[in-house]
Protein backbone atom coordinates (compact mmCIF):
# COMPACT_ATOMS: atom_id res chain seq x y z
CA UNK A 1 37.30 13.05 -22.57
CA UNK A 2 36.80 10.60 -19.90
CA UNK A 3 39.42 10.35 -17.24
CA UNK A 4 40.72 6.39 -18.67
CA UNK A 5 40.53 7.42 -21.81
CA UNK A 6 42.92 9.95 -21.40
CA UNK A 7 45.34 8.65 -19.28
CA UNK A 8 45.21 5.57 -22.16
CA UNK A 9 45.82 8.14 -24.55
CA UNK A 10 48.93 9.37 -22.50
CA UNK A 11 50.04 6.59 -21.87
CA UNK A 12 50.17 5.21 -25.96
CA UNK A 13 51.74 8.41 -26.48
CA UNK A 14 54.56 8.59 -23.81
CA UNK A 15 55.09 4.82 -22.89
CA UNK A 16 56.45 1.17 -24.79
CA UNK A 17 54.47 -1.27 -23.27
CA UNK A 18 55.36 -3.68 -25.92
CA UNK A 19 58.82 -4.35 -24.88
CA UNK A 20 59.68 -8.24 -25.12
CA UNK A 21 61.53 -8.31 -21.76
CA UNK A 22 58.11 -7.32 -20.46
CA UNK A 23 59.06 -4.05 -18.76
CA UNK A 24 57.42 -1.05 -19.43
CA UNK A 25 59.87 2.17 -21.21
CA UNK A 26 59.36 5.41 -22.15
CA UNK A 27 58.75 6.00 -26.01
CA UNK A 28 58.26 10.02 -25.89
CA UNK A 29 59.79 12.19 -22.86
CA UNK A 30 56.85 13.76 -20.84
CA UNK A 31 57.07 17.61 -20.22
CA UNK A 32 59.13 18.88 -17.42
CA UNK A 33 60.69 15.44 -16.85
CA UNK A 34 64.22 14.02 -16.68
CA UNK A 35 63.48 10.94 -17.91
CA UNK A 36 65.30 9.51 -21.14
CA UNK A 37 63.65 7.71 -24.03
CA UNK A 38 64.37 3.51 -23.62
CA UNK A 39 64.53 3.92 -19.98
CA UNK A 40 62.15 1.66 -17.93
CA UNK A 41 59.36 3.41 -16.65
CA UNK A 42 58.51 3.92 -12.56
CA UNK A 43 59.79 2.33 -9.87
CA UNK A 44 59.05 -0.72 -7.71
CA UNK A 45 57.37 -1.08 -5.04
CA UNK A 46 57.96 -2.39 -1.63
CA UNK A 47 56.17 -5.53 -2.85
CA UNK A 48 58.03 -6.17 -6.20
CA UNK A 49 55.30 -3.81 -8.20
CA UNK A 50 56.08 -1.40 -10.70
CA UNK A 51 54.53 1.39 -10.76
CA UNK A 52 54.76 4.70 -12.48
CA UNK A 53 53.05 7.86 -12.38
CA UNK A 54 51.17 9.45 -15.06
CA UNK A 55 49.05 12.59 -14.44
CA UNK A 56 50.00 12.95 -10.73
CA UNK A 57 48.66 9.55 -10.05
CA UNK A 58 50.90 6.28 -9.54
CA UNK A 59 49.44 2.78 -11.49
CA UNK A 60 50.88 -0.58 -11.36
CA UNK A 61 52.61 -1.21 -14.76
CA UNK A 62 50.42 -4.10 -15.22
CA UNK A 63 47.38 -1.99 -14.89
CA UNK A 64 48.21 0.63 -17.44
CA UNK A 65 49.58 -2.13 -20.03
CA UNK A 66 45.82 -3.72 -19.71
CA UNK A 67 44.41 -0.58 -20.22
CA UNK A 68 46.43 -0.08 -23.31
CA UNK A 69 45.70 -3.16 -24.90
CA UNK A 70 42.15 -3.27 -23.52
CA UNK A 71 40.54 0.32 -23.74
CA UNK A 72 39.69 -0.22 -20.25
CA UNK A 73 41.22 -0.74 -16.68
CA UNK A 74 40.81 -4.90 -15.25
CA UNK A 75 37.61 -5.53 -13.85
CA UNK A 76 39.04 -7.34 -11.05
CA UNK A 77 42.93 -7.62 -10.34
CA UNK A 78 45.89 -8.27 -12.90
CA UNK A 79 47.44 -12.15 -12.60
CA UNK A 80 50.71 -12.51 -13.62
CA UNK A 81 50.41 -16.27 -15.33
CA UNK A 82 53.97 -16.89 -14.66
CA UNK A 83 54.40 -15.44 -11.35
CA UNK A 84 56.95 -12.77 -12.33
CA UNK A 85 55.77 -9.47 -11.57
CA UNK A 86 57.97 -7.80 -13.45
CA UNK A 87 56.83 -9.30 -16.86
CA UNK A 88 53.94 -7.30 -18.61
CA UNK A 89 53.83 -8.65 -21.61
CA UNK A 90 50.05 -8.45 -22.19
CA UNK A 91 49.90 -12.74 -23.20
CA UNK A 92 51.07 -12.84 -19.32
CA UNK A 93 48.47 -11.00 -18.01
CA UNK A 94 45.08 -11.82 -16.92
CA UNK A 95 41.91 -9.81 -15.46
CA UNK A 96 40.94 -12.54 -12.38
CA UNK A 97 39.16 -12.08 -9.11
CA UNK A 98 40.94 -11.91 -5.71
CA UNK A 99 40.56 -15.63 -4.99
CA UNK A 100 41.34 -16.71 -8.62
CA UNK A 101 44.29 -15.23 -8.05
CA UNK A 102 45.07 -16.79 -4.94
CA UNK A 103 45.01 -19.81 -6.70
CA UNK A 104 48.32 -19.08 -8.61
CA UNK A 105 50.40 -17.92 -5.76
CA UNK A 106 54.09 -20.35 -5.23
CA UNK A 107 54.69 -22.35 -2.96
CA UNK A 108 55.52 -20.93 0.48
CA UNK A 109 59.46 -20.02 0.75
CA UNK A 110 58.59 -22.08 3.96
CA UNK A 111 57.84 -24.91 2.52
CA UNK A 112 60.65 -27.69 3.11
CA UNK A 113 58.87 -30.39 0.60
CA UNK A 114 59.97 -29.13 -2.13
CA UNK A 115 56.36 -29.47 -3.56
CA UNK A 116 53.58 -26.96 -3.38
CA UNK A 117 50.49 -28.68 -1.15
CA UNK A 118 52.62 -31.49 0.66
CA UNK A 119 53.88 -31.28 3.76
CA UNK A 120 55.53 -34.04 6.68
CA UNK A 121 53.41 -35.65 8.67
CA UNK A 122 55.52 -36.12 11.47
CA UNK A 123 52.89 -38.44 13.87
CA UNK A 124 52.63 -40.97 10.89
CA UNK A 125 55.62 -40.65 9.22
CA UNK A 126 53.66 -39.71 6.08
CA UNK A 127 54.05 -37.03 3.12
CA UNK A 128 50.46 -34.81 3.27
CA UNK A 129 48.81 -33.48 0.88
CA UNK A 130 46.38 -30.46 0.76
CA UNK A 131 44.91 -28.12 -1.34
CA UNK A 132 42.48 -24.70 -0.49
CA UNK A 133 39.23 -25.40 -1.77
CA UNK A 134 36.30 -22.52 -0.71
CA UNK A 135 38.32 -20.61 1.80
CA UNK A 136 38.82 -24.51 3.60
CA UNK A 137 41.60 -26.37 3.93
CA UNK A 138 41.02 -29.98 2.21
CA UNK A 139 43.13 -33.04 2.94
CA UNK A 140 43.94 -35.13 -0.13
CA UNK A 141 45.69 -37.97 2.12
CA UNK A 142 48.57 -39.10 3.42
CA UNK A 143 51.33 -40.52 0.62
CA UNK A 144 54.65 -42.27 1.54
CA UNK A 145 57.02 -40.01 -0.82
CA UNK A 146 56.39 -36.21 -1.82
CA UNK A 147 55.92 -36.73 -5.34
CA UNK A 148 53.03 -39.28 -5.11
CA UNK A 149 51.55 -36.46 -2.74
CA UNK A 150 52.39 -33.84 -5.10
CA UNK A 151 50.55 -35.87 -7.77
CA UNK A 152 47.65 -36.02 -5.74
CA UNK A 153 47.81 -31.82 -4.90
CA UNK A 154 48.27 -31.45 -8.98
CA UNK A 155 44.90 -33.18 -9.88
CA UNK A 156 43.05 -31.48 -7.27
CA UNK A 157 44.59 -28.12 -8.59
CA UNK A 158 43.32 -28.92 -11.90
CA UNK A 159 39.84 -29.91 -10.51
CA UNK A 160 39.31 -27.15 -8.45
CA UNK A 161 41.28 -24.12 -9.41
CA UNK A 162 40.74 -24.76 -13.33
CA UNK A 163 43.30 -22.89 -15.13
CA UNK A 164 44.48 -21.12 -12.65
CA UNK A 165 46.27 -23.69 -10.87
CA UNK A 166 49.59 -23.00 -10.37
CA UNK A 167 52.21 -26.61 -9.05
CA UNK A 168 54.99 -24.91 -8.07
């Protein structure tokens, strides 16, 4: 039996990953463990990750909840659609590439607009807006409130980052 295939197969046997708060549980207790049935599986990460360890080897929970549902591990990396990385319900999970996943990221938490893609001008007294577009930084223009720069960072989004834009 091929390696994925078997650690799919333990996996459906020992693990929930159907649960509706989108964490991960153990179904079945795995030999030699102290784990009880209902309890989330793994622990997080120093960057908000679950993971958990099946077979000697530690996955993301994301990873192994793709594999379940998919027969096969994500071609590229696992998006969470609504930025919460602790919620892998399958519907919130997506198999993107590195930069299509870069599109969804938040807004900085050093952002002081308010609005994802706008920042203060401070020379022209203006509300800024820009968006990444090919690993370059494009200007949209300068706006006199955040929202009408927002707007402007919203329909580039949509015409450059397709659905995977993320506002917010």
């Amino acid at each position: 039996m091929e390696l994925v295939d078997e650690i799919r197969q333990y996996a459906i046997s020992y693990l929930d990953t159907n649960c509706p708060d989108g964490q991960v549980r153990w179904k079945n207790r795995p030999p030699r463990s102290r784990i009880s049935i209902g309890q989330v599986a793994g622990r997080v990460d120093k960057d908000g990750y679950r993971r958990i360890v099946l077979k000697g080897r530690s996955y993301v929970a994301s990873r192994i909840v793709w594999l379940v549902h998919n027969k096969k591990f994500p071609e590229g990396v696992i998006d969470h659609i609504n930025n919460n990385v602790s919620d892998n319900r399958i519907e919130n999970l997506r198999d993107v590439t590195v930069k299509q996943n870069s599109y969804n990221r938040r807004k900085p938490s050093t952002n002081t607009s308010g609005f994802k893609g706008v920042v203060f001008h401070k020379r022209d007294k203006k509300w800024q807006a820009c968006i990444e577009a090919n690993g370059k930084v494009k200007f949209l223009g300068y706006f006199d409130n955040p929202t009408a720069a927002h707007q402007a960072y919203c329909r580039a989004a949509d015409e450059i980052h397709g659905p995977y834009a993320n506002y917010g």
